[in-house]
Protein backbone atom coordinates (compact mmCIF):
# COMPACT_ATOMS: atom_id res chain seq x y z
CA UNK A 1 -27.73 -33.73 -82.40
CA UNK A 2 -29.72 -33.54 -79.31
CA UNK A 3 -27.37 -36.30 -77.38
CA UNK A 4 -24.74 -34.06 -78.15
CA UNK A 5 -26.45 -31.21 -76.37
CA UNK A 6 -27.57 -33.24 -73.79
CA UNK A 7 -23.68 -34.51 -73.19
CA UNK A 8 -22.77 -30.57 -73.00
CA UNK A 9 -24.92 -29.21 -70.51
CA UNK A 10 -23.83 -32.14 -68.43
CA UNK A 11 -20.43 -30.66 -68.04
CA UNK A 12 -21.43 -27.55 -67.73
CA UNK A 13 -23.53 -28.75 -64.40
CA UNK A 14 -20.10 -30.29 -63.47
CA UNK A 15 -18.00 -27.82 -64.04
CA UNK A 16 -20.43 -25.10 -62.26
CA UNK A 17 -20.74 -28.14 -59.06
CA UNK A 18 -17.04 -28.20 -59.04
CA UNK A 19 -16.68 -24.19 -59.09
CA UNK A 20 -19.28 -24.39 -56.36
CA UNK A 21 -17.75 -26.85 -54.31
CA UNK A 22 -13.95 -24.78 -54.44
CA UNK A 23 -15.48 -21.54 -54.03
CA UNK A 24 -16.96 -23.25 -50.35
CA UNK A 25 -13.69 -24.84 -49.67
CA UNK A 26 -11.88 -21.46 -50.08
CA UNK A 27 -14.77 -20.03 -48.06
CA UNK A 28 -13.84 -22.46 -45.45
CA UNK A 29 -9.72 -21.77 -45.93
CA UNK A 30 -10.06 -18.09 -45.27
CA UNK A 31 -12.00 -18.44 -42.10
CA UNK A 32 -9.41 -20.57 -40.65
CA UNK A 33 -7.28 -18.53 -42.08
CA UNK A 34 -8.81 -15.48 -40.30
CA UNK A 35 -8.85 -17.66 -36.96
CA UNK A 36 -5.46 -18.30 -37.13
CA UNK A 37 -4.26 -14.79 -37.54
CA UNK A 38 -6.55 -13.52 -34.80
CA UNK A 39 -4.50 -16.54 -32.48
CA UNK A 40 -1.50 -15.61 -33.83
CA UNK A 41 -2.31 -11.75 -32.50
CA UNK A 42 -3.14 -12.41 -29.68
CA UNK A 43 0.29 -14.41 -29.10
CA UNK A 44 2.59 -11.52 -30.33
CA UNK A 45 0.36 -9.38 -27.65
CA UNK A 46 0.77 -11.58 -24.91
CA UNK A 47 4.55 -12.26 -25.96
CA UNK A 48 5.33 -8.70 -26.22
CA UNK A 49 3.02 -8.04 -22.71
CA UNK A 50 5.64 -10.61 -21.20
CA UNK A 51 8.78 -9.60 -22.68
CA UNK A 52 7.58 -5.50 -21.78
CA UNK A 53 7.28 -6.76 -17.88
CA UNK A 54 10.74 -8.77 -17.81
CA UNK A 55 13.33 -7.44 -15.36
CA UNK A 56 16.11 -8.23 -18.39
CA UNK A 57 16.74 -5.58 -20.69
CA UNK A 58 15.30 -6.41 -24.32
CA UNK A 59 15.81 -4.99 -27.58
CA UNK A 60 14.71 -5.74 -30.94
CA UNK A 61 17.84 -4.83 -33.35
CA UNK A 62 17.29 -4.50 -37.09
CA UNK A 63 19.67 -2.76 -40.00
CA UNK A 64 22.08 -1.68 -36.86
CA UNK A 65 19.32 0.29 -35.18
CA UNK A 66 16.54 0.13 -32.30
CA UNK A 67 13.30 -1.29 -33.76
CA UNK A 68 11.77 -2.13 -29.86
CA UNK A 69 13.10 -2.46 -26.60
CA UNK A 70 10.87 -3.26 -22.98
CA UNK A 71 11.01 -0.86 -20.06
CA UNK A 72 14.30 -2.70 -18.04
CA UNK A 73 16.24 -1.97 -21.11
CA UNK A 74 15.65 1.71 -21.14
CA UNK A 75 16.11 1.87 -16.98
CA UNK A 76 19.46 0.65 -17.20
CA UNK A 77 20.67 3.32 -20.26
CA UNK A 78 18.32 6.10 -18.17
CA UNK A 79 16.71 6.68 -21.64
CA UNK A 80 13.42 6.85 -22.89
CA UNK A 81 11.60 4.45 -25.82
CA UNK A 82 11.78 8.10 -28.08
CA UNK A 83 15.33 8.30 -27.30
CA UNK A 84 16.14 4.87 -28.72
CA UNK A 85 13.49 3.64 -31.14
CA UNK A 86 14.96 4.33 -34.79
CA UNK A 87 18.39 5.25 -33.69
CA UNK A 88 21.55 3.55 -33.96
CA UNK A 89 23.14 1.06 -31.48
CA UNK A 90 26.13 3.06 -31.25
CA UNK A 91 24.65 5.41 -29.18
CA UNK A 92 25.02 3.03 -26.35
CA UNK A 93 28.07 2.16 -26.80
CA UNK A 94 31.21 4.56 -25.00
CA UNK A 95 33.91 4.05 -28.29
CA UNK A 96 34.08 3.19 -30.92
CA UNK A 97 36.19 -0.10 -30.84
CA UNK A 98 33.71 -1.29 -27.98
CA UNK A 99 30.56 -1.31 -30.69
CA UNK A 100 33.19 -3.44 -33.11
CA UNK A 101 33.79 -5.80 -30.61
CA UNK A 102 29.89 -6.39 -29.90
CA UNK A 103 29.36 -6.58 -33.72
CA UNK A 104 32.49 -8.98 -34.24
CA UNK A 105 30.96 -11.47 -31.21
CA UNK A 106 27.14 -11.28 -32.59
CA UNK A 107 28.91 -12.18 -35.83
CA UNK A 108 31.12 -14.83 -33.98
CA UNK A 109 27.70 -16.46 -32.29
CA UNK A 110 25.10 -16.50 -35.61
CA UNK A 111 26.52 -19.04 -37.83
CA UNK A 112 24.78 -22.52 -35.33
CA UNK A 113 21.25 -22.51 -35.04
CA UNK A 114 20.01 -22.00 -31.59
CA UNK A 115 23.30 -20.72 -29.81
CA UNK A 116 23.08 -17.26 -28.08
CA UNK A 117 26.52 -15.02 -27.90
CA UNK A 118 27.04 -13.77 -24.31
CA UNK A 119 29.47 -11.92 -23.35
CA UNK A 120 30.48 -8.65 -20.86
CA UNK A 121 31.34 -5.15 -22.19
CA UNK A 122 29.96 -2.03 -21.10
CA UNK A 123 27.39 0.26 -22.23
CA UNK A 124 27.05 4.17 -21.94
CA UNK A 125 24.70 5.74 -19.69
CA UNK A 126 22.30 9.14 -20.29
CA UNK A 127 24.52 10.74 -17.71
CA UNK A 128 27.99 9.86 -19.39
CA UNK A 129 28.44 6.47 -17.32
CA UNK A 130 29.78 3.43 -18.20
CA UNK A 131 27.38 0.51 -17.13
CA UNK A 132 28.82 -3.39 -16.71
CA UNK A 133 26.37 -5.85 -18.33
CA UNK A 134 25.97 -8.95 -19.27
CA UNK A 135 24.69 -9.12 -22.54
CA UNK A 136 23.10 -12.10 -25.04
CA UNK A 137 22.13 -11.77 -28.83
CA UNK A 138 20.48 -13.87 -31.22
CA UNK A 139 19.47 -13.44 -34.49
CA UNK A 140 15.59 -13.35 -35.21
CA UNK A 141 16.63 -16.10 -38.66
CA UNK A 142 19.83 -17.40 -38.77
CA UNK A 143 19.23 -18.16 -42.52
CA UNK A 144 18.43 -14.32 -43.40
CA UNK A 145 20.29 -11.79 -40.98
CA UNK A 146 18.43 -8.76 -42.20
CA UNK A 147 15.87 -9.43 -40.15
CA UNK A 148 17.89 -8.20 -37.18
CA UNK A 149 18.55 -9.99 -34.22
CA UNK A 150 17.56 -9.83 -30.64
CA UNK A 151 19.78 -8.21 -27.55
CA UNK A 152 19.38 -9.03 -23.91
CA UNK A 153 21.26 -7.24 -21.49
CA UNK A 154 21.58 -7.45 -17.32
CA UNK A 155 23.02 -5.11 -15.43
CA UNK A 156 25.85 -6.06 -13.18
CA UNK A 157 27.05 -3.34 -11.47
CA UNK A 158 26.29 -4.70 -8.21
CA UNK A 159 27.67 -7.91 -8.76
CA UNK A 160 30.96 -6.72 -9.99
CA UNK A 161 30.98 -3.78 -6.87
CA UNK A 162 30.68 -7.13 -4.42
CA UNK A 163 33.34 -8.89 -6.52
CA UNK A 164 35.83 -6.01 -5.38
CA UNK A 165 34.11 -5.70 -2.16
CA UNK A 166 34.86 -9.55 -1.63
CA UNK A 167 38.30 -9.38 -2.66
CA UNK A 168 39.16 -6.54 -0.72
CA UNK A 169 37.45 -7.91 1.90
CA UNK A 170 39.66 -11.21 1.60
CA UNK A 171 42.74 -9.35 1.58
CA UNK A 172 41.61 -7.48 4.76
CA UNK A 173 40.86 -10.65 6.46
CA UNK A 174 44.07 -12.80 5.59
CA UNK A 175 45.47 -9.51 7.24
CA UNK A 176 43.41 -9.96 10.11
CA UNK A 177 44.08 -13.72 10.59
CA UNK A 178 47.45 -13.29 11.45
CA UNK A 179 46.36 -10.33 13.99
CA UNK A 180 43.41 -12.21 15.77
CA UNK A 181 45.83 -15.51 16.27
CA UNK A 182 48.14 -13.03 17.99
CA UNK A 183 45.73 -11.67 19.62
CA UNK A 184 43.97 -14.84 20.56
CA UNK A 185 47.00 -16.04 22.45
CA UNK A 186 47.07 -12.35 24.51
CA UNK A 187 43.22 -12.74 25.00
CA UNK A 188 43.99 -16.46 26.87
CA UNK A 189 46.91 -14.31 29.19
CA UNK A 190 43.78 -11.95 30.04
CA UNK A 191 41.02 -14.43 30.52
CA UNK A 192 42.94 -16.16 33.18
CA UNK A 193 43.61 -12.85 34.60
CA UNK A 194 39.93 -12.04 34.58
CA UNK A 195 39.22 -15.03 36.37
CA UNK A 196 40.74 -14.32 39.12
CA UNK A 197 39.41 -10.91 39.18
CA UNK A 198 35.59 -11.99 38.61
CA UNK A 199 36.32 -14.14 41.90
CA UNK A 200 36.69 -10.94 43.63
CA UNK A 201 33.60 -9.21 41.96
CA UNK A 202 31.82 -11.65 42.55
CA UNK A 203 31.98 -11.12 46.20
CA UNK A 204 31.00 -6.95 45.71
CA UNK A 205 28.29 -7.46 42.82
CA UNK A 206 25.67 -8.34 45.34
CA UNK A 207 26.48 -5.59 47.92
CA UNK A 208 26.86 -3.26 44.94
CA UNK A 209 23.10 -3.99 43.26
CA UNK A 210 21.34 -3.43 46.48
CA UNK A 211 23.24 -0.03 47.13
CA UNK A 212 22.36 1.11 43.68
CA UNK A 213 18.81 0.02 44.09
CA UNK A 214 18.44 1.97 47.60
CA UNK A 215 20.10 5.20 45.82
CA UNK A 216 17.68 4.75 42.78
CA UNK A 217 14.68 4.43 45.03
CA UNK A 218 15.89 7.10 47.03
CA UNK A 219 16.53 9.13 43.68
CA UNK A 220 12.84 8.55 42.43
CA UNK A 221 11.28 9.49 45.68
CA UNK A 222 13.56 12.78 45.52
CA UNK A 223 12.52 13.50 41.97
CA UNK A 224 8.78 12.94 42.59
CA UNK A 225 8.92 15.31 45.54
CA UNK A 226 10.69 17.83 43.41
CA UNK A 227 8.04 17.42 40.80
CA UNK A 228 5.23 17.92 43.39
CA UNK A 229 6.89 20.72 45.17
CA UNK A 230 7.44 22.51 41.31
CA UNK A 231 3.36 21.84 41.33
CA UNK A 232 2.86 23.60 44.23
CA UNK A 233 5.01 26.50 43.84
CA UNK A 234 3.13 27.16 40.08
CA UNK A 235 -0.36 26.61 41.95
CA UNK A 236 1.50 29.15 44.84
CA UNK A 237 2.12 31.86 42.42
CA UNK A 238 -0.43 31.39 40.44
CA UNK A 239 -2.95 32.10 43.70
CA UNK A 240 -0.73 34.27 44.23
CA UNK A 241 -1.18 36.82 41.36
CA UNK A 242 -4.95 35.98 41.47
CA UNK A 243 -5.12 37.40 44.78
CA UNK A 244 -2.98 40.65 43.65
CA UNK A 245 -5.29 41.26 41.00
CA UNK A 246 -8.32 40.90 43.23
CA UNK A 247 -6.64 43.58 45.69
CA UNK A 248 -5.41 45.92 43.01
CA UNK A 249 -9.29 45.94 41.64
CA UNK A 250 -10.05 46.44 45.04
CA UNK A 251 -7.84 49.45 45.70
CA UNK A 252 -8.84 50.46 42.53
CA UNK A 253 -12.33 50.93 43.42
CA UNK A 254 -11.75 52.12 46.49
CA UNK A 255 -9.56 54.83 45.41
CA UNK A 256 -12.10 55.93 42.63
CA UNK A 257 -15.37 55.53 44.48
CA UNK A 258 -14.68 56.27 48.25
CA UNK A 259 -11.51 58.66 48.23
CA UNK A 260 -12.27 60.40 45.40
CA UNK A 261 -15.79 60.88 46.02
CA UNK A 262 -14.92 62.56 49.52
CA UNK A 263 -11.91 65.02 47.66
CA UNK A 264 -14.49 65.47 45.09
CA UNK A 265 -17.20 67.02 47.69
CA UNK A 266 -14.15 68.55 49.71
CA UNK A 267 -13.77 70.36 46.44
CA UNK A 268 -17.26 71.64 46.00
CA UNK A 269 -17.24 73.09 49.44
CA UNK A 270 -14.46 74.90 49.10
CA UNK A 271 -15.56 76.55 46.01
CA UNK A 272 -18.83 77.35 47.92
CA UNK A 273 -16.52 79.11 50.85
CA UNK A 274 -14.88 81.29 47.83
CA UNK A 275 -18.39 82.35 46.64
CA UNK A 276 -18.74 83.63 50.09
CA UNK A 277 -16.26 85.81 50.42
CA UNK A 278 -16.94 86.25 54.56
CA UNK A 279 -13.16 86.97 55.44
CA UNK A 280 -10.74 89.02 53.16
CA UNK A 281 -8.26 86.44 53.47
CA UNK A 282 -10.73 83.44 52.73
CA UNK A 283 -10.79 83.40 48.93
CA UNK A 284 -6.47 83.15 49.36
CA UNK A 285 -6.34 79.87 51.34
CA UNK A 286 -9.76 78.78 49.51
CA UNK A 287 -7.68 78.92 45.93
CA UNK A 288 -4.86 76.95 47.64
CA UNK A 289 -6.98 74.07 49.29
CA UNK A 290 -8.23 73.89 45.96
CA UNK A 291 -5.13 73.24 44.06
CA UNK A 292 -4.13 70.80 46.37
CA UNK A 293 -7.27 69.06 46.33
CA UNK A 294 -7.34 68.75 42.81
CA UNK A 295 -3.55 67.37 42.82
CA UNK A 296 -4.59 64.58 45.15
CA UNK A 297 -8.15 63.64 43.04
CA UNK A 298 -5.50 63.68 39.88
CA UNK A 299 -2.74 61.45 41.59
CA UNK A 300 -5.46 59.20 43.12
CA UNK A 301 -6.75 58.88 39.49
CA UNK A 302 -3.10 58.03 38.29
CA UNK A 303 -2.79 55.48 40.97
CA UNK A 304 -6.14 53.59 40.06
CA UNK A 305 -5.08 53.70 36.43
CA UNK A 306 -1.56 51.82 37.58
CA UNK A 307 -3.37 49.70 39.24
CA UNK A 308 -5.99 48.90 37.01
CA UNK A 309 -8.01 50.74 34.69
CA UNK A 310 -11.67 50.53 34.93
CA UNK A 311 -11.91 50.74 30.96
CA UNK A 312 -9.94 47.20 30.55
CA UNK A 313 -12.95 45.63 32.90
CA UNK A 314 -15.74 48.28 31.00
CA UNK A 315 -14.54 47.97 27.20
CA UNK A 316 -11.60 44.94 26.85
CA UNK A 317 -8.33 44.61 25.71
CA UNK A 318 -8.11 46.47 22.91
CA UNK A 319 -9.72 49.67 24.29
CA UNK A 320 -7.45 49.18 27.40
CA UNK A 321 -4.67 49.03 25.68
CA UNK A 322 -4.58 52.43 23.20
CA UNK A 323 -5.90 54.12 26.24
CA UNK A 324 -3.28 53.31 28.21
CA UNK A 325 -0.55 53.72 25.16
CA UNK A 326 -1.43 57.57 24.84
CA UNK A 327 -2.02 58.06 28.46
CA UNK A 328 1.80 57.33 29.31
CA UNK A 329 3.33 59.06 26.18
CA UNK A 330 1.69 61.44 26.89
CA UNK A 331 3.37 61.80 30.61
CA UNK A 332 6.60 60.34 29.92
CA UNK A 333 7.15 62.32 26.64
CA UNK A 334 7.84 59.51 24.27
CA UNK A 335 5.85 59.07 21.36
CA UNK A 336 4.10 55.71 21.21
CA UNK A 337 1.47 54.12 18.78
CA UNK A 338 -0.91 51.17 19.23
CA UNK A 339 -1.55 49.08 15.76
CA UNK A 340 -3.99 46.43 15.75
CA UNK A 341 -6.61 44.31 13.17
CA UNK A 342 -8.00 41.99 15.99
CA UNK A 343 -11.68 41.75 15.70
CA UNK A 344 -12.63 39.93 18.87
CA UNK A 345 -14.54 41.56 21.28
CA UNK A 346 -13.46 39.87 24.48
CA UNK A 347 -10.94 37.70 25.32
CA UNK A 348 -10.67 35.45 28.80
CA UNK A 349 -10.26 37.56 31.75
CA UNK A 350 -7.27 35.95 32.26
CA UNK A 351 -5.61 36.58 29.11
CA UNK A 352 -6.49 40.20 29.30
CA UNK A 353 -5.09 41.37 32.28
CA UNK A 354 -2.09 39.06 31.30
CA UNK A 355 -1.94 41.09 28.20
CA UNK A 356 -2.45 44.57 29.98
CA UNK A 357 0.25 43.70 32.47
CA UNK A 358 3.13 42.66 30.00
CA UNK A 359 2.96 45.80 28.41
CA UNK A 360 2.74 47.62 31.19
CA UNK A 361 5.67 45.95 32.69
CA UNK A 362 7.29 46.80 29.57
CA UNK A 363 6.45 50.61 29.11
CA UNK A 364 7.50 51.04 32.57
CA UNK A 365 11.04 49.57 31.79
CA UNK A 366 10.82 51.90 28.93
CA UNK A 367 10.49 54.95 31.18
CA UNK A 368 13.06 54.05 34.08
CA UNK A 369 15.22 52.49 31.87
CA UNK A 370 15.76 52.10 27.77
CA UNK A 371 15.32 56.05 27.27
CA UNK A 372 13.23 55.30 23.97
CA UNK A 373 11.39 57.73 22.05
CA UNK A 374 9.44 55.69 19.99
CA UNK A 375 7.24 52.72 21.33
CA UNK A 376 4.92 50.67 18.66
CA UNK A 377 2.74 47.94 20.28
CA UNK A 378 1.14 45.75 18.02
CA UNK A 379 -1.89 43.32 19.03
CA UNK A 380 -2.63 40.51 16.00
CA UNK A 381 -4.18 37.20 15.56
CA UNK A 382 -2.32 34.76 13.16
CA UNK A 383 -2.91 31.18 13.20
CA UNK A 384 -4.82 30.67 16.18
CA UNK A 385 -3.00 32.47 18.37
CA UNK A 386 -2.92 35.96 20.01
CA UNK A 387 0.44 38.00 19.25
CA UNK A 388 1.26 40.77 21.15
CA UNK A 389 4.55 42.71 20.25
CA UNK A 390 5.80 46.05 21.85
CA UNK A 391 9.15 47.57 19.96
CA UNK A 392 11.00 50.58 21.53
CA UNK A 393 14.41 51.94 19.93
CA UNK A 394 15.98 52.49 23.37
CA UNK A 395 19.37 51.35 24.82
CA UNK A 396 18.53 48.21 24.83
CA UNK A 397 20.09 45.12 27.15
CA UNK A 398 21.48 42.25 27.40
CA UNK A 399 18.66 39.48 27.88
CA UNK A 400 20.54 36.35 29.59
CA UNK A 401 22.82 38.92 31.63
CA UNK A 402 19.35 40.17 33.01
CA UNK A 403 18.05 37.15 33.59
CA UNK A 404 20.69 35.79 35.42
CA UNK A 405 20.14 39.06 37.27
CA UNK A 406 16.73 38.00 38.51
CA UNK A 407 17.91 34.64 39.37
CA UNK A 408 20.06 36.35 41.92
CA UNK A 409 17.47 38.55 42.83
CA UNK A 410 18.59 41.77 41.77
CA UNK A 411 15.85 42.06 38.89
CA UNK A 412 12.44 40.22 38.73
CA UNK A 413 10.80 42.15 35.85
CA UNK A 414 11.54 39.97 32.52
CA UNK A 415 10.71 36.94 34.91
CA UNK A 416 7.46 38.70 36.53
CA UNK A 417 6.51 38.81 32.65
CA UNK A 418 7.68 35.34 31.42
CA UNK A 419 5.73 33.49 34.88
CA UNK A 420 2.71 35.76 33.99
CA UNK A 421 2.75 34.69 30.60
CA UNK A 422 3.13 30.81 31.74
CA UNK A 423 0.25 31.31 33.93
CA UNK A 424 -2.16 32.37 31.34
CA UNK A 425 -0.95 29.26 28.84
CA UNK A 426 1.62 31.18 26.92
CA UNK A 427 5.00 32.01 26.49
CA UNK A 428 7.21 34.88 26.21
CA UNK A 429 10.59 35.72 24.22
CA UNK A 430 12.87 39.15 24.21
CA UNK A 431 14.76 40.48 21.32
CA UNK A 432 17.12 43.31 22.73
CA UNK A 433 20.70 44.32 22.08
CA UNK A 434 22.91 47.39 23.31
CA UNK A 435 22.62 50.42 21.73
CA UNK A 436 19.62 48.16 19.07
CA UNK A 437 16.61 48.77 21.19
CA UNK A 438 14.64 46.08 22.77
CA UNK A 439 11.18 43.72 21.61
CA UNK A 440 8.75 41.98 23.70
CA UNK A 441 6.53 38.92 22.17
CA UNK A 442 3.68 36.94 23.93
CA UNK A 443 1.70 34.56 22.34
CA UNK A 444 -1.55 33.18 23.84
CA UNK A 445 -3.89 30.73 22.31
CA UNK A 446 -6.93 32.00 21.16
CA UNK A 447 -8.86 28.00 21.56
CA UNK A 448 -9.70 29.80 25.46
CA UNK A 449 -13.35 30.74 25.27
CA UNK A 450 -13.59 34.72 25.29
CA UNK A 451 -15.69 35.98 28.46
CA UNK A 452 -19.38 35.23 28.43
């Protein structure tokens, strides 16, 4: 009895070994296993990664419809991966009977192992297009087509453009052949006639290089002196119109501080001689002297404001300029307004007068000659630059019909303006039309360091 016990629980310790020893081999299995399917990932990856970044078109076909396709393959249908992935092929295709003859040639191909079906058709664009392309299938198992089959197509549009091109091209150039062989034999009549003329030529071209080098020379000393002289004559004027302003200020003062200092104590004398009242007649001629005293102190004052007014060198541009504005509506009789948001307190010297002088250049045209009744002068900064704009809604003119005016010196007013404006590093431009009234723009850059 207790052999046969002992004989049992020896195959029991077997069997359990055994069970042991499979359980570790099946252990071992399923790690390889798990290696395996980790290499075979990262394959697909990579072989997906490679067939994404081909410059074919691929597609992945299965049950008649898109199951994957790379980026080439959408470029050439101008689709997106949504716009393919789960639908059918046939939306590629232009007809009907085209998608039966790419199903009848896959069909055609599949039977051999390994052979790819190629062949041309054309496929159908986003934007209604027909597309030439090569194209290759193959099924995925030729053994079990439901697995679908794989679709490669190259666009040839290019290639079959050059075909025609070429052909064309040959045509054109059979066509030509016969013309250049005629032409060939009139070309040998001409060469020997050019021969005999380059003999002669031959004999001028040196005298005729050193005559065009002596008039070039002679051209690009004239041109430099014209270029200096043009620098001299801007220097010229613009000494020129320094100096005027320095006299006007000069006048100016002198008017206002010597002249009308006398006619002002001329004044107060007289009204001392009509507190007197020594002679009946005295007060008479008194009351006279005085009137005409005070109409010379007034036009003396008028003439030092045309010349310059002491508030554009006292307060600026600004200040200046709606001064002056209401001062001459006032005795012209046309209404006139002065609109401005500019903040700076002084500008350049040189810009200011500039400034002060165009628009009194043009307010005076206004007066002699548009017959406006409105005037709006408008003083703004916009992008780095000083814009200055006076408007009337007078008669108007017509601007290159002046100017060539001036340029036969009938009329030097428009370019009196445009030279000042030049001077000062700016530029000038009219708007005027019969009958439309007239506008005046300068523009100045404000990068010129205000005074002080």
């Amino acid at each position: 009895m207790s052999d046969t016990n002992t004989n049992h629980d020896e195959r029991q310790r077997r069997l359990l070994q055994e069970y042991i020893f499979n359980l570790e081999d099946a252990r071992d299995q399923a790690e390889e296993l798990a290696v395996a399917h980790e290499k075979v990932k990262q394959s697909q990856d990579l072989l997906v990664a490679v067939l994404s970044s081909s410059s074919h078109g691929l597609s992945l076909i299965r049950n008649d419809a898109f199951v994957w396709c790379n980026r080439a393959f959408t470029d050439i249908l101008g689709r997106g991966q949504d716009e393919l992935i789960g639908r059918t092929i046939r939306l590629i295709y232009p007809d009907t009977e085209a998608y039966f003859k790419v199903q009848e040639a896959i069909s055609n191909g599949s039977p051999q192992k390994n052979r790819l079906s190629s062949y041309e058709h054309d496929l159908l664009h986003k934007n209604g297009n027909r597309i030439p392309v090569l194209a290759n299938s193959r099924p995925l198992d030729h053994n079990d087509p439901a697995k679908g089959y794989v679709l490669s197509v190259t666009d040839f549009t290019g290639l079959r453009n050059a075909e025609t091109a070429l052909k064309a091209a040959y045509e054109r150039l059979e066509e030509r052949t016969g013309e250049l062989v005629r032409t060939n034999q009139e070309l040998g009549r001409e060469i020997r006639e050019h021969k005999k003329t380059e003999k002669k030529l031959n004999k001028y071209r040196g005298h005729l290089e050193e005559l065009v080098k002596k008039r070039t020379d002679a051209a690009r000393k004239t041109n430099e002196q014209l270029q200096a002289t043009t620098a001299q004559l801007r220097a010229l004027s613009h000494r020129l119109l320094e100096v005027q302003e320095i006299e006007r200020r000069n006048i100016a003062r002198e008017l206002h501080d010597e002249i009308g200092q006398s006619l002002t104590a001329l004044r107060i004398g007289l009204k001392r001689i009509q507190r007197s009242k020594t002679a009946r007649s005295t007060p008479e001629i008194v009351d006279e002297n005085l009137k005409i005293v005070e109409g010379l102190i007034k036009q003396i004052r008028n003439m030092s404001i045309e010349l310059l007014p002491s508030i554009l060198d006292d307060f600026g541009l600004v200040a200046a300029l709606e001064w002056y504005i209401n001062w001459l509506a006032e005795r012209a009789g046309f209404t006139g307004t002065f609109h401005t948001k500019f903040t700076e307190e002084r500008l350049s010297p040189l810009i200011e007068v500039t400034c002060f002088r165009i628009v009194q250049e043009a307010l005076t045209n206004v007066v002699r000659h548009s017959g406006a009744r409105n005037v709006r002068v408008d003083l703004a900064e916009h992008d780095g630059e000083l814009h200055l704009t006076v408007k009337d809604d007078g008669t108007g003119f017509d601007v290159e019909k002046m100017r060539g005016n001036a340029l036969k010196g009938r009329s030097f007013g428009i370019l009196g303006m445009q030279e000042r404006a030049a001077l000062a590093g700016g530029r000038l431009a009219f708007e005027s039309q019969a009958g439309k009234g007239t506008e005046v723009h300068a523009y100045f850059s404000l990068e010129v360091l205000p005074e002080g």
